[in-house]
C-alpha atoms as a PDB file:
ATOM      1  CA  UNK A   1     112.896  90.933  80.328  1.00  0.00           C
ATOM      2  CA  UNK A   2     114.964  93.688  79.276  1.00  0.00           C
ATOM      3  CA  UNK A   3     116.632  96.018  82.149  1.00  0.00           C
ATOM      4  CA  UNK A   4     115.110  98.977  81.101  1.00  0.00           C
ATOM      5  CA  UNK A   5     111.964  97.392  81.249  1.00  0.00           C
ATOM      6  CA  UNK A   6     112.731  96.106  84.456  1.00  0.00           C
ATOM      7  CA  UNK A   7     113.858  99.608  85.389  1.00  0.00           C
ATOM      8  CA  UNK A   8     110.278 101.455  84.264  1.00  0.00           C
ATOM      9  CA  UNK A   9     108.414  98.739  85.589  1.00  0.00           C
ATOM     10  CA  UNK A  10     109.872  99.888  89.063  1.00  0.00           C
ATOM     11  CA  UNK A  11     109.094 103.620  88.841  1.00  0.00           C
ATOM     12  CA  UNK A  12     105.396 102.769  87.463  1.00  0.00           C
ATOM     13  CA  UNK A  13     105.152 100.957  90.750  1.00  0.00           C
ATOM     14  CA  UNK A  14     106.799 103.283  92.943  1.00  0.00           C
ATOM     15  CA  UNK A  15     104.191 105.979  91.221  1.00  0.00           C
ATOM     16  CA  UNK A  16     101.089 103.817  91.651  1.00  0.00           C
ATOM     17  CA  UNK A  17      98.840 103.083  95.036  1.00  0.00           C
ATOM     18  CA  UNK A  18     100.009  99.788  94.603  1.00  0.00           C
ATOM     19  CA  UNK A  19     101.743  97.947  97.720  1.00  0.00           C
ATOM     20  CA  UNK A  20     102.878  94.885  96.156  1.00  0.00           C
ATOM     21  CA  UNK A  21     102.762  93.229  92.676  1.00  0.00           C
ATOM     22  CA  UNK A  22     103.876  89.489  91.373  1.00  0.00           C
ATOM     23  CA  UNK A  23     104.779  88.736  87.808  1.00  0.00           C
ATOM     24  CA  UNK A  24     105.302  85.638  85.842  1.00  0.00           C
ATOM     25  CA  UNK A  25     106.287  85.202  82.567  1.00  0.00           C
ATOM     26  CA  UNK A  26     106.466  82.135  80.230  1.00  0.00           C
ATOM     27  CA  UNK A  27     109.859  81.904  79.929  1.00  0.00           C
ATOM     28  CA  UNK A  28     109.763  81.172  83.706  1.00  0.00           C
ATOM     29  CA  UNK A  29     110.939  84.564  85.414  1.00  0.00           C
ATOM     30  CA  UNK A  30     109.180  85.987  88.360  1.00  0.00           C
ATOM     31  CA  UNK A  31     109.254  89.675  89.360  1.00  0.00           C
ATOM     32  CA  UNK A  32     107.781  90.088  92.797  1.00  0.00           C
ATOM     33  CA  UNK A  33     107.911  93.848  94.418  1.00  0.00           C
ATOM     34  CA  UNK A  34     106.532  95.384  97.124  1.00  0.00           C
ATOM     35  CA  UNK A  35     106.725  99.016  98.300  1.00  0.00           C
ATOM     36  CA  UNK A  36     106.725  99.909 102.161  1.00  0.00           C
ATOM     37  CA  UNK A  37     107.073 103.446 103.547  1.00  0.00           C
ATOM     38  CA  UNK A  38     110.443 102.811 105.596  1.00  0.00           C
ATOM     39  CA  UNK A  39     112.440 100.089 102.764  1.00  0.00           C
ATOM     40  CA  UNK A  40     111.009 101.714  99.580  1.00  0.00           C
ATOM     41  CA  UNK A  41     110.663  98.550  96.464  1.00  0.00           C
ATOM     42  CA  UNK A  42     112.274  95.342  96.346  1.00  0.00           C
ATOM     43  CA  UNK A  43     112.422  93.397  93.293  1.00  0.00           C
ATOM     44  CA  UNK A  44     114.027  89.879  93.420  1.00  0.00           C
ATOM     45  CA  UNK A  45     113.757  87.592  90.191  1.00  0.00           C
ATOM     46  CA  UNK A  46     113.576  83.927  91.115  1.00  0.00           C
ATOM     47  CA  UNK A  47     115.765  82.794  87.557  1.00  0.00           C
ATOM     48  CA  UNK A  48     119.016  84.802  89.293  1.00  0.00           C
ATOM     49  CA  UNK A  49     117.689  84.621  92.809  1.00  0.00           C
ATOM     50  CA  UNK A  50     119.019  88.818  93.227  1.00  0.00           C
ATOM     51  CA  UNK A  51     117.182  90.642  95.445  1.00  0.00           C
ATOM     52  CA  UNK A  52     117.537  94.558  94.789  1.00  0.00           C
ATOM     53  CA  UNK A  53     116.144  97.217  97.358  1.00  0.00           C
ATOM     54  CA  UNK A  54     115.701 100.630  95.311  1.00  0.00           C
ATOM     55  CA  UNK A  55     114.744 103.702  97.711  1.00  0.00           C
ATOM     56  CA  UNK A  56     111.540 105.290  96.387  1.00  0.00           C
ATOM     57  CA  UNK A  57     111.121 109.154  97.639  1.00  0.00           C
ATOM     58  CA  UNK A  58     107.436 109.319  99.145  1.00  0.00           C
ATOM     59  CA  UNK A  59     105.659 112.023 101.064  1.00  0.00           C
ATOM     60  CA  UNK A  60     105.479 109.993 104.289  1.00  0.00           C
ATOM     61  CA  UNK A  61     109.423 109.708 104.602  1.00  0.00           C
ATOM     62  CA  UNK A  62     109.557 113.250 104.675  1.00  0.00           C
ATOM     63  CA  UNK A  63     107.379 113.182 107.160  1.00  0.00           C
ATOM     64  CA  UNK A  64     108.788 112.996 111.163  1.00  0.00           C
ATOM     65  CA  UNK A  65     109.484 109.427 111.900  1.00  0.00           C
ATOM     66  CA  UNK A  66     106.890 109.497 114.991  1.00  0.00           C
ATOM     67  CA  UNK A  67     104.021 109.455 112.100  1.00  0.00           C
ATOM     68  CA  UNK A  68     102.604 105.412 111.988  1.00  0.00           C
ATOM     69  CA  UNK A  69     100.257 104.573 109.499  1.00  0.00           C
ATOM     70  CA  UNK A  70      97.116 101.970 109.864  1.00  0.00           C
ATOM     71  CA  UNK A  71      97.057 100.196 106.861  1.00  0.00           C
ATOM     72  CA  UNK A  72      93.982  98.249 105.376  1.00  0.00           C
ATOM     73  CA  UNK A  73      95.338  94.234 106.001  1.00  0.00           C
ATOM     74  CA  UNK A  74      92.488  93.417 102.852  1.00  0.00           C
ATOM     75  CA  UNK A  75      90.617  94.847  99.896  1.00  0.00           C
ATOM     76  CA  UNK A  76      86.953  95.401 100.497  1.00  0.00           C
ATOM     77  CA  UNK A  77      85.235  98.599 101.322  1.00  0.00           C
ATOM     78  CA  UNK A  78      86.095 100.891 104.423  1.00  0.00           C
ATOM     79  CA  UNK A  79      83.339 101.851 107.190  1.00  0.00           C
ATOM     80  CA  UNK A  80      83.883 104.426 110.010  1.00  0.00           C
ATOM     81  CA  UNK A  81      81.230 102.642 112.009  1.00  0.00           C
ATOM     82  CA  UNK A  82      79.611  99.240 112.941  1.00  0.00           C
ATOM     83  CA  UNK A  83      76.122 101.290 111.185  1.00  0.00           C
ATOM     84  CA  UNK A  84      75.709 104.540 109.278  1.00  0.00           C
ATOM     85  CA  UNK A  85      73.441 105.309 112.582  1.00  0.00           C
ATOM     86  CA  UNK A  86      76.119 105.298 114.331  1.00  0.00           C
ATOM     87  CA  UNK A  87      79.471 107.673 115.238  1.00  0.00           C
ATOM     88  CA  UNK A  88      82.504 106.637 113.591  1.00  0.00           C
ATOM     89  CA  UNK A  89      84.755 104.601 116.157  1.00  0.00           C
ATOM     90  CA  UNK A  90      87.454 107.210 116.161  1.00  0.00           C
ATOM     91  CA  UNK A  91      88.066 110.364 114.352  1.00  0.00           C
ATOM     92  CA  UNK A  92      91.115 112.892 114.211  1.00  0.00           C
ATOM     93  CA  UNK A  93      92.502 113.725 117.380  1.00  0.00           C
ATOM     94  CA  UNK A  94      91.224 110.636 118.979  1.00  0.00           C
ATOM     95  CA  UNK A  95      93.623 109.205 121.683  1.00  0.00           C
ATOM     96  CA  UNK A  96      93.214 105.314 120.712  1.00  0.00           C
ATOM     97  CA  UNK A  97      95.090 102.197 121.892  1.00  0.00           C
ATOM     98  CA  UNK A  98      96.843  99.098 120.611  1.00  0.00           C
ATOM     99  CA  UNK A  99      93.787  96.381 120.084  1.00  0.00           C
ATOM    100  CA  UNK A 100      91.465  99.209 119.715  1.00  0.00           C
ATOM    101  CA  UNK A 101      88.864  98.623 117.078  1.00  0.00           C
ATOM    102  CA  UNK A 102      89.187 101.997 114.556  1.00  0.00           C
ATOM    103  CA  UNK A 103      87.172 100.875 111.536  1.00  0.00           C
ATOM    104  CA  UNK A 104      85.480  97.963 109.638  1.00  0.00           C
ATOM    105  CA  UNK A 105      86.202  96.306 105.932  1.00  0.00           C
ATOM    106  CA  UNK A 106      84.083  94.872 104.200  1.00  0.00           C
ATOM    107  CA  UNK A 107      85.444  92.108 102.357  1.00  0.00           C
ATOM    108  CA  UNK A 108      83.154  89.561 100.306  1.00  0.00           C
ATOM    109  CA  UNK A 109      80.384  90.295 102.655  1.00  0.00           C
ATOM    110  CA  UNK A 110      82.323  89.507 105.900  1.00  0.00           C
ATOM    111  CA  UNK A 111      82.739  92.532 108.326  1.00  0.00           C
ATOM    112  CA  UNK A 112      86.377  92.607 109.638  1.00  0.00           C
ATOM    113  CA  UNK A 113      87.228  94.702 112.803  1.00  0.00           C
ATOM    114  CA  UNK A 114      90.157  96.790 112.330  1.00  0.00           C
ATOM    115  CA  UNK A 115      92.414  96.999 115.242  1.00  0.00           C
ATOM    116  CA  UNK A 116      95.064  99.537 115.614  1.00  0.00           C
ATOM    117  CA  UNK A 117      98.628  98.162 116.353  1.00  0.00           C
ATOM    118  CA  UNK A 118      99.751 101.797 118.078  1.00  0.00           C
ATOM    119  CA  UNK A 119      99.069 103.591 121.030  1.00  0.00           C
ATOM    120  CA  UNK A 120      98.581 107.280 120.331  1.00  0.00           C
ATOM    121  CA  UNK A 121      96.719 109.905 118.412  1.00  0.00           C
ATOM    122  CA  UNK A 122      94.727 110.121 115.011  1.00  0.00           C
ATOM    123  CA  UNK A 123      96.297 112.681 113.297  1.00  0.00           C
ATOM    124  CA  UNK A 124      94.548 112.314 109.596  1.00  0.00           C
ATOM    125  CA  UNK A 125      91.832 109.968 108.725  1.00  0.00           C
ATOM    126  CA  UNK A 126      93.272 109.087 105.082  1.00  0.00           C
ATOM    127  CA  UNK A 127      89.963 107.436 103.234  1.00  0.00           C
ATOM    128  CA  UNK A 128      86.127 108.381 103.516  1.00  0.00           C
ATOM    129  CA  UNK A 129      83.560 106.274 104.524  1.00  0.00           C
ATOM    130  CA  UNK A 130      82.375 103.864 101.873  1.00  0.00           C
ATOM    131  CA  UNK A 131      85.546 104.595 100.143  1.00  0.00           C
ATOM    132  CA  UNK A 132      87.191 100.738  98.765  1.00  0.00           C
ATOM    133  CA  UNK A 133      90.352 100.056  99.852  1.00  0.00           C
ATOM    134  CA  UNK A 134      93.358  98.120  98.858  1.00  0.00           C
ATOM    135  CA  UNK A 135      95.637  95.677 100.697  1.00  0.00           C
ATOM    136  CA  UNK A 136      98.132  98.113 102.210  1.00  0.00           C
ATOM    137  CA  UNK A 137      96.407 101.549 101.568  1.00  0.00           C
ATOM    138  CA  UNK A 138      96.859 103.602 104.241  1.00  0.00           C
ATOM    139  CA  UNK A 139      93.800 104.278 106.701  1.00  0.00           C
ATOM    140  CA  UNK A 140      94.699 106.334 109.707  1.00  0.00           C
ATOM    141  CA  UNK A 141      98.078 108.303 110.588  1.00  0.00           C
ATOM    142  CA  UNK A 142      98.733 107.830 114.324  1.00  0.00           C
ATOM    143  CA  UNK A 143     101.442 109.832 116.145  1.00  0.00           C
END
């Protein structure tokens, strides 16, 4: 694979909703990345064994640095509550704490309990209910 290839395939991923992506072509080379708020993409191709960190400009690091983000662990479909009967278990401006339970996926028909790793404050609710989610998509904003 070329470098400019390389070098697009990078900024298509750093403009996608993708978190993470692992290639392999015949010739034996493997392009991992995978794109976090704070380290931005990291590419390392197992035939050199280089790993390159390239900073990707997002919205949420120019955001302040108190903002956390809940991020879906799975892909599978997102529900505010353990029924639609019932109120969603926390909604913006919520005060919520680590181990709290903040949502459910759905993932090949298993309910999985979301717990929130922060102390503090929704500040934005970042899907709908029923919406699907990907591994890494962000789900709440806690500050």
């Amino acid at each position: 694979m070329e470098y400019k290839e390389i070098k697009q395939l990078m900024k298509d991923m750093g403009d996608s909703k993708l978190s993470s992506l692992d290639i392999e072509f015949p010739d034996g080379v493997k392009i991992s990345m995978t794109k976090t708020v704070e380290s931005g993409l990291s590419v390392v191709t197992a035939e050199k064994q280089i790993a390159t960190t390239v900073e990707i400009p997002t919205k949420q690091e120019t955001q302040k640095d108190d903002i956390k983000t809940i991020t879906s662990p799975m892909v599978g479909t997102f529900y505010a509550s353990s029924t639609p009967n019932n109120p969603p278990y926390v909604k913006q401006g919520d005060k919520i704490h680590k181990g709290q339970v903040v949502c459910i996926v759905e993932a090949m028909k298993l309910m999985n309990e979301i717990e929130s790793e922060f102390d503090g404050e929704i500040v934005e609710v970042c899907v709908k209910d029923g919406d699907i989610v990907e591994y890494g998509m962000p789900l709440f904003k806690i500050k």
